[in-house]
N, C-alpha and C. Protein backbone atom coordinates (compact mmCIF):
# COMPACT_ATOMS: atom_id res chain seq x y z
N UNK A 1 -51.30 125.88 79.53
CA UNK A 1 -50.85 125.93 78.15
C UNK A 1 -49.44 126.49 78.04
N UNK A 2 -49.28 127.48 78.97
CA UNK A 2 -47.69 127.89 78.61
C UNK A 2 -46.41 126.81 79.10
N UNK A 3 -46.58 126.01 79.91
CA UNK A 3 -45.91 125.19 79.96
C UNK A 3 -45.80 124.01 79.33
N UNK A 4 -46.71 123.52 78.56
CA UNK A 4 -46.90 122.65 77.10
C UNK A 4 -46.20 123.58 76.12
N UNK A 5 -46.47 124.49 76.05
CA UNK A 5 -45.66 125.52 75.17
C UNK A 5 -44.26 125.57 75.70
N UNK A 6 -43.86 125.74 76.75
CA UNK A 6 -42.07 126.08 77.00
C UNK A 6 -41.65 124.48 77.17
N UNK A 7 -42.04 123.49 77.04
CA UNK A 7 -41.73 122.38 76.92
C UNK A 7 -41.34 121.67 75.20
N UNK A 8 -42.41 122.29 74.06
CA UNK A 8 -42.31 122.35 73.13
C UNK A 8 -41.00 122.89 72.82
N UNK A 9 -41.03 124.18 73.18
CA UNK A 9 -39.94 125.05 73.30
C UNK A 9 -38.51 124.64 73.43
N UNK A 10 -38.39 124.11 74.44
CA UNK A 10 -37.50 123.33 74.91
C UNK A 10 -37.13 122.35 74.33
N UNK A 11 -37.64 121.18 73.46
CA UNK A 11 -37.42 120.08 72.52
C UNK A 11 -36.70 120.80 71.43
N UNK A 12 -38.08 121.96 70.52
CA UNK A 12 -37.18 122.54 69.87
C UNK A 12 -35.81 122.85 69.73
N UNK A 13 -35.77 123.44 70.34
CA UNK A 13 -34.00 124.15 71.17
C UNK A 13 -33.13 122.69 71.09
N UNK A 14 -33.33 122.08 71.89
CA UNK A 14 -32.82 120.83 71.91
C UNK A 14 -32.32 120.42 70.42
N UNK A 15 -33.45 120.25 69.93
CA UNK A 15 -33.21 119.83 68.42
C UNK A 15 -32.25 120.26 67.77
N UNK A 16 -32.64 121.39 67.47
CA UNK A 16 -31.37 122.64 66.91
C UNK A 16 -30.45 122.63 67.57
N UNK A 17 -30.06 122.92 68.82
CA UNK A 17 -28.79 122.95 69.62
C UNK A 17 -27.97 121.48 69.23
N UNK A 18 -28.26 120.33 69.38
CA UNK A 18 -27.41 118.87 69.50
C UNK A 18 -27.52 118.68 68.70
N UNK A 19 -28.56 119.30 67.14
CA UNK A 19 -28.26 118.48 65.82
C UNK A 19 -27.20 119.32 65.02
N UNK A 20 -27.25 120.47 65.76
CA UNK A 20 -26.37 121.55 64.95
C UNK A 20 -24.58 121.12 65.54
N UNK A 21 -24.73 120.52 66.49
CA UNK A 21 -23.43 120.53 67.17
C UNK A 21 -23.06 119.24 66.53
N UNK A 22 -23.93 117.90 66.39
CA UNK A 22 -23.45 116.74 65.50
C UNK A 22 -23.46 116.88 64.19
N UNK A 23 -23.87 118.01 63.77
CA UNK A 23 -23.68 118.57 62.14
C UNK A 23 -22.31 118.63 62.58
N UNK A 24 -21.62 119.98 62.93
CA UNK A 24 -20.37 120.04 62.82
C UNK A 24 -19.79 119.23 62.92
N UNK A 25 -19.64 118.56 63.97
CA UNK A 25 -18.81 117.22 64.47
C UNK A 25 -18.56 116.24 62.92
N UNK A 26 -20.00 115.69 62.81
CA UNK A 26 -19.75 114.80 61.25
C UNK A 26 -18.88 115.53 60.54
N UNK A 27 -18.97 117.06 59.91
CA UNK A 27 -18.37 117.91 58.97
C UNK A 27 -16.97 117.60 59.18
N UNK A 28 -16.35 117.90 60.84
CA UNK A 28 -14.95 118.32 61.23
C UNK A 28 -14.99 116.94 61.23
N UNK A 29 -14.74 115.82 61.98
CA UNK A 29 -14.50 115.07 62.63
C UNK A 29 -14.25 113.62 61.82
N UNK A 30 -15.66 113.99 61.42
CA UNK A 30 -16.45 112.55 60.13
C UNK A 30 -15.20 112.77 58.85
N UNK A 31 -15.00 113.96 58.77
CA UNK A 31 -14.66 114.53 57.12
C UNK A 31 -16.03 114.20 56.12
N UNK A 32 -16.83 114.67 56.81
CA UNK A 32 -18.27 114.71 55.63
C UNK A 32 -18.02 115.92 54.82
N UNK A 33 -17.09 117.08 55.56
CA UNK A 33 -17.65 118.43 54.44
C UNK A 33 -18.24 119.69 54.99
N UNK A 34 -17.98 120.49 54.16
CA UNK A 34 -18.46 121.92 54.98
C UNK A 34 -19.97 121.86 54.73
N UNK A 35 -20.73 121.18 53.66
CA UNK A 35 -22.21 121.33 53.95
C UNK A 35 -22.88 120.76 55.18
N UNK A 36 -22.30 119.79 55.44
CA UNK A 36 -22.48 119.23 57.09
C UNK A 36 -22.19 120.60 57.90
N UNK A 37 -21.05 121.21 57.92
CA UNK A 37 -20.64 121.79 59.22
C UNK A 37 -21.76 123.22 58.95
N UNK A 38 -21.87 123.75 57.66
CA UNK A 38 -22.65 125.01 57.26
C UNK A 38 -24.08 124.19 57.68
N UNK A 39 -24.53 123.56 57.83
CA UNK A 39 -26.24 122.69 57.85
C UNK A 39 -25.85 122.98 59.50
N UNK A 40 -24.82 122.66 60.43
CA UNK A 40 -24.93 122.85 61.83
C UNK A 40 -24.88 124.13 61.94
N UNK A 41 -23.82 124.84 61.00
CA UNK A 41 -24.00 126.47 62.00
C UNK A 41 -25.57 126.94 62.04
N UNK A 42 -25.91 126.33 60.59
CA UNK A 42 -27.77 127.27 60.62
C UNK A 42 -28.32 126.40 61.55
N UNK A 43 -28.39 125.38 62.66
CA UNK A 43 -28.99 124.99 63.04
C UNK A 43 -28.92 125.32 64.17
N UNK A 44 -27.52 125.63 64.90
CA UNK A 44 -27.12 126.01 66.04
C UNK A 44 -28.08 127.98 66.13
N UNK A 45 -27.69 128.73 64.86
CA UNK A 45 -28.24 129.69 64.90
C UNK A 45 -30.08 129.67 65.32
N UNK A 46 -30.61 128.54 64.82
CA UNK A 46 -32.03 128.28 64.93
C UNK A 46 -32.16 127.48 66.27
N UNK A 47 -31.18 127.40 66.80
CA UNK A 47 -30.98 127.15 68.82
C UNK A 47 -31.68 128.65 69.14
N UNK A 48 -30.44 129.10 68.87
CA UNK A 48 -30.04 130.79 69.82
C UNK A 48 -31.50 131.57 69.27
N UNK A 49 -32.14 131.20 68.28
CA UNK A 49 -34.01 132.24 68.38
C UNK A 49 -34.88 131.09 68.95
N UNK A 50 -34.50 130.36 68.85
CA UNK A 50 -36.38 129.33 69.69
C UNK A 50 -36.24 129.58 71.07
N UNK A 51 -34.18 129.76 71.36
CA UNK A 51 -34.76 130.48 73.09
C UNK A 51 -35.22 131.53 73.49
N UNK A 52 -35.46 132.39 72.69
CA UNK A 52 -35.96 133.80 72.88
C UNK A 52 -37.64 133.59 72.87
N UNK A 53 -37.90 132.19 72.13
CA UNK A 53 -39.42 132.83 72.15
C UNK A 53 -40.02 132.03 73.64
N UNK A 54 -39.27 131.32 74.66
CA UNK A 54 -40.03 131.18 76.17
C UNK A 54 -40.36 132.59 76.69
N UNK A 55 -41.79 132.41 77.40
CA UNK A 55 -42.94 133.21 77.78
C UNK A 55 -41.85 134.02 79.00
N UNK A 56 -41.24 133.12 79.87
CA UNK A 56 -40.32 134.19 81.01
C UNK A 56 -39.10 135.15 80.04
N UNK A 57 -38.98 136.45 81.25
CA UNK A 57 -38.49 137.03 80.36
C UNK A 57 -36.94 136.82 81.00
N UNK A 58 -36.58 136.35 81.70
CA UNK A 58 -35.31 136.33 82.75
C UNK A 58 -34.19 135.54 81.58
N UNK A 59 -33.37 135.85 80.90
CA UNK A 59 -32.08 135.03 79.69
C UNK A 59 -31.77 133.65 81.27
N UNK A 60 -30.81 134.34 81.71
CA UNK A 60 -30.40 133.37 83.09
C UNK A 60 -31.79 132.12 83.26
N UNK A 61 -32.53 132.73 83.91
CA UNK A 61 -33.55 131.38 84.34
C UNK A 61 -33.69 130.44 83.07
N UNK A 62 -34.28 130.89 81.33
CA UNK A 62 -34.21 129.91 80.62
C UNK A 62 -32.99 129.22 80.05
N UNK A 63 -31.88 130.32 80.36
CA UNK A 63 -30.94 129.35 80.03
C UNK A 63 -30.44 127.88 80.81
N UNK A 64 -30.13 128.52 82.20
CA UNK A 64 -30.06 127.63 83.21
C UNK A 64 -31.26 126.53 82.87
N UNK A 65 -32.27 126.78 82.88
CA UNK A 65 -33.37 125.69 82.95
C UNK A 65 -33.28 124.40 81.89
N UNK A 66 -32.46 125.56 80.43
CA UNK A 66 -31.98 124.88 78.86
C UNK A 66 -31.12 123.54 79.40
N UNK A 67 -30.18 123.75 79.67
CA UNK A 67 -29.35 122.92 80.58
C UNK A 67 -29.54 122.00 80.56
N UNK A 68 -30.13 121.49 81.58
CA UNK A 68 -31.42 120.44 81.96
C UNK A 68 -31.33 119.57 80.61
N UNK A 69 -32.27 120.18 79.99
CA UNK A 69 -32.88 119.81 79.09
C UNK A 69 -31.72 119.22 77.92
N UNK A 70 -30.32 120.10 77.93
CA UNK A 70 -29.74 119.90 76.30
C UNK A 70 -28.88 118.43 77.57
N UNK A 71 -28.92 118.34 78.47
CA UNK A 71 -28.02 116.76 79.24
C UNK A 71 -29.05 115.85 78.76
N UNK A 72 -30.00 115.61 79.24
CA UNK A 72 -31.36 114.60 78.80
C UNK A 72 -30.98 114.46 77.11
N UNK A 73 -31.37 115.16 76.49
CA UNK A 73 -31.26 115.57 75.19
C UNK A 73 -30.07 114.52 74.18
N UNK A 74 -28.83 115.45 75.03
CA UNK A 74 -27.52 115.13 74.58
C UNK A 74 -28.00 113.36 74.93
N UNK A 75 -27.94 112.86 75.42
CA UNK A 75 -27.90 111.32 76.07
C UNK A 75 -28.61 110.69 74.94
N UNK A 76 -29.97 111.36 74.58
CA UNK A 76 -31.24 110.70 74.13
C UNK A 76 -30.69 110.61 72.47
N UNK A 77 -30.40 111.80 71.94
CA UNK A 77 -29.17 111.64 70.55
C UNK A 77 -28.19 110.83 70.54
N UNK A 78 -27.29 110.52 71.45
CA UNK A 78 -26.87 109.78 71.54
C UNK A 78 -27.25 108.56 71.19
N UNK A 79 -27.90 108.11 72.00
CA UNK A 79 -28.92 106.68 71.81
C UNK A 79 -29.85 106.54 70.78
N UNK A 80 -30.18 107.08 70.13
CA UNK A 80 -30.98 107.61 68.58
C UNK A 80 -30.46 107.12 67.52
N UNK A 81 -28.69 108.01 67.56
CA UNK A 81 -28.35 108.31 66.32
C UNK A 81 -27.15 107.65 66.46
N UNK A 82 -26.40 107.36 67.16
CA UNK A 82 -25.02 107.14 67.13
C UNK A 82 -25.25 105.63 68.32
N UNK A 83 -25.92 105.51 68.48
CA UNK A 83 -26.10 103.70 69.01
C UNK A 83 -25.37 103.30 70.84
N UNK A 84 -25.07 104.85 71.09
CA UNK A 84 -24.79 105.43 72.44
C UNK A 84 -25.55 104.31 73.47
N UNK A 85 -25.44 103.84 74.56
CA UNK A 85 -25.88 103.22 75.64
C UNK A 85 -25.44 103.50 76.84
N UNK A 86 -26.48 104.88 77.46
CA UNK A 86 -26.03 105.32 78.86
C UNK A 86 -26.22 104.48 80.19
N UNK A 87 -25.59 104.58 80.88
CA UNK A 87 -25.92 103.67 81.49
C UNK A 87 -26.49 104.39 83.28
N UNK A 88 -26.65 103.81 84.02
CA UNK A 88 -27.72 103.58 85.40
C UNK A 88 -27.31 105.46 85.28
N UNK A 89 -25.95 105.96 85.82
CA UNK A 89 -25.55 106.55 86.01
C UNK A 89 -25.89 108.04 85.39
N UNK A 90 -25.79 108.06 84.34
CA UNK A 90 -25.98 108.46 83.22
C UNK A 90 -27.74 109.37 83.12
N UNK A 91 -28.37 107.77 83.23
CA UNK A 91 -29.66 108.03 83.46
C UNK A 91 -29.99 108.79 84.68
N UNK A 92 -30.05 108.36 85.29
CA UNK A 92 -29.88 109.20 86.55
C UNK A 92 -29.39 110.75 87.37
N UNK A 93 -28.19 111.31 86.42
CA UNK A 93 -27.51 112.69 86.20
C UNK A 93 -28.94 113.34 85.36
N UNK A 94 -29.56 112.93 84.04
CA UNK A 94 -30.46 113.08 83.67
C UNK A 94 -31.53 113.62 83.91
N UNK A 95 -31.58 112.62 84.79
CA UNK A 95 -33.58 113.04 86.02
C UNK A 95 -32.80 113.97 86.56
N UNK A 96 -31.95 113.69 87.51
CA UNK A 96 -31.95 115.15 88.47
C UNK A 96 -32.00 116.33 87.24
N UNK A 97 -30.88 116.44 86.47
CA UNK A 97 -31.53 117.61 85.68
C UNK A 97 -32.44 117.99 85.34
N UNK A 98 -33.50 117.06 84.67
CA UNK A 98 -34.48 117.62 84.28
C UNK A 98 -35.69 117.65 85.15
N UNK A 99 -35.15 117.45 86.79
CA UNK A 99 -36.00 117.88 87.87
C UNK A 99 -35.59 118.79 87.80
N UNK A 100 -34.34 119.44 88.06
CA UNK A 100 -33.67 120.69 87.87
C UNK A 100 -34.48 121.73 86.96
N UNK A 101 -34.88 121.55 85.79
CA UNK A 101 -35.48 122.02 85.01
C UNK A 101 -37.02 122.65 85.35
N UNK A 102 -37.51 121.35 85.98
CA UNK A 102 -38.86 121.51 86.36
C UNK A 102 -39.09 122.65 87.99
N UNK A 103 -38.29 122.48 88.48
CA UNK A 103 -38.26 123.56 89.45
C UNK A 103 -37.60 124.55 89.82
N UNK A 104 -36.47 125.02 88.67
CA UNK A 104 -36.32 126.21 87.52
C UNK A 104 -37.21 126.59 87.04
N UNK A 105 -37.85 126.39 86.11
CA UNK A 105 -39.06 126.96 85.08
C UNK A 105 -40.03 126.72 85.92
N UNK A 106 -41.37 126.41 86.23
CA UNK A 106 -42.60 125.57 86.67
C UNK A 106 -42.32 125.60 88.33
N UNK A 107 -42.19 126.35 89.22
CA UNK A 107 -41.99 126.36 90.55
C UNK A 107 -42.89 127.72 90.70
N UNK A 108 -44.03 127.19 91.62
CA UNK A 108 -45.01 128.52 91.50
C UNK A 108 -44.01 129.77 92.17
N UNK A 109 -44.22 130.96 91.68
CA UNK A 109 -43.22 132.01 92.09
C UNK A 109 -44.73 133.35 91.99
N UNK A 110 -44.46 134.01 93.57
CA UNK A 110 -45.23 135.27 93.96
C UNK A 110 -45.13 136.62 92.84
């Protein structure tokens, strides 16, 4: 269960982290507006607490492990929302990360 849980975890984060960062972006970039860029800072802020609530207590290991996860992530928004098409390469930087991830976090440890 705790790893269904730090996986949850992890989406979360995700969420908040890359939607808060394409908030701003639209705000600055788009010229949508400071409610865009104010909708990313609270979202980016609601990054920085969903990582506090993984079960390990080590900052380093979940961050490092975050990683992983916000490359996959970043790609997958991409392709979602903005019509992005990664390609072999791409995909591939991906997996290794989020093998990376999996034996970061989830690697039985004494």
């Amino acid at each position: 269960m705790n790893v269904l849980r730090s996986i949850v975890l992890f989406v979360a984060a995700a969420i908040a982290e890359i939607g808060g960062a394409w908030l701003v972006w639209q705000g600055v970039r788009e010229h949508r507006g400071l409610l865009f860029v104010g909708a990313g800072v609270v979202a980016l802020g609601a990054y920085g607490f969903v990582a506090t609530l993984q079960h390990d207590a080590h900052f380093g290991r979940i961050l490092a492990a975050y990683g992983g996860v916000f490359v996959a992530g970043s790609l997958l928004w991409g392709m979602l929302v903005d019509g992005f098409r990664p390609d072999r390469w791409d995909m591939l930087g991906a997996a290794v990360c989020l093998a990376g991830v999996g034996i970061i976090m989830y690697a039985p440890r004494g």
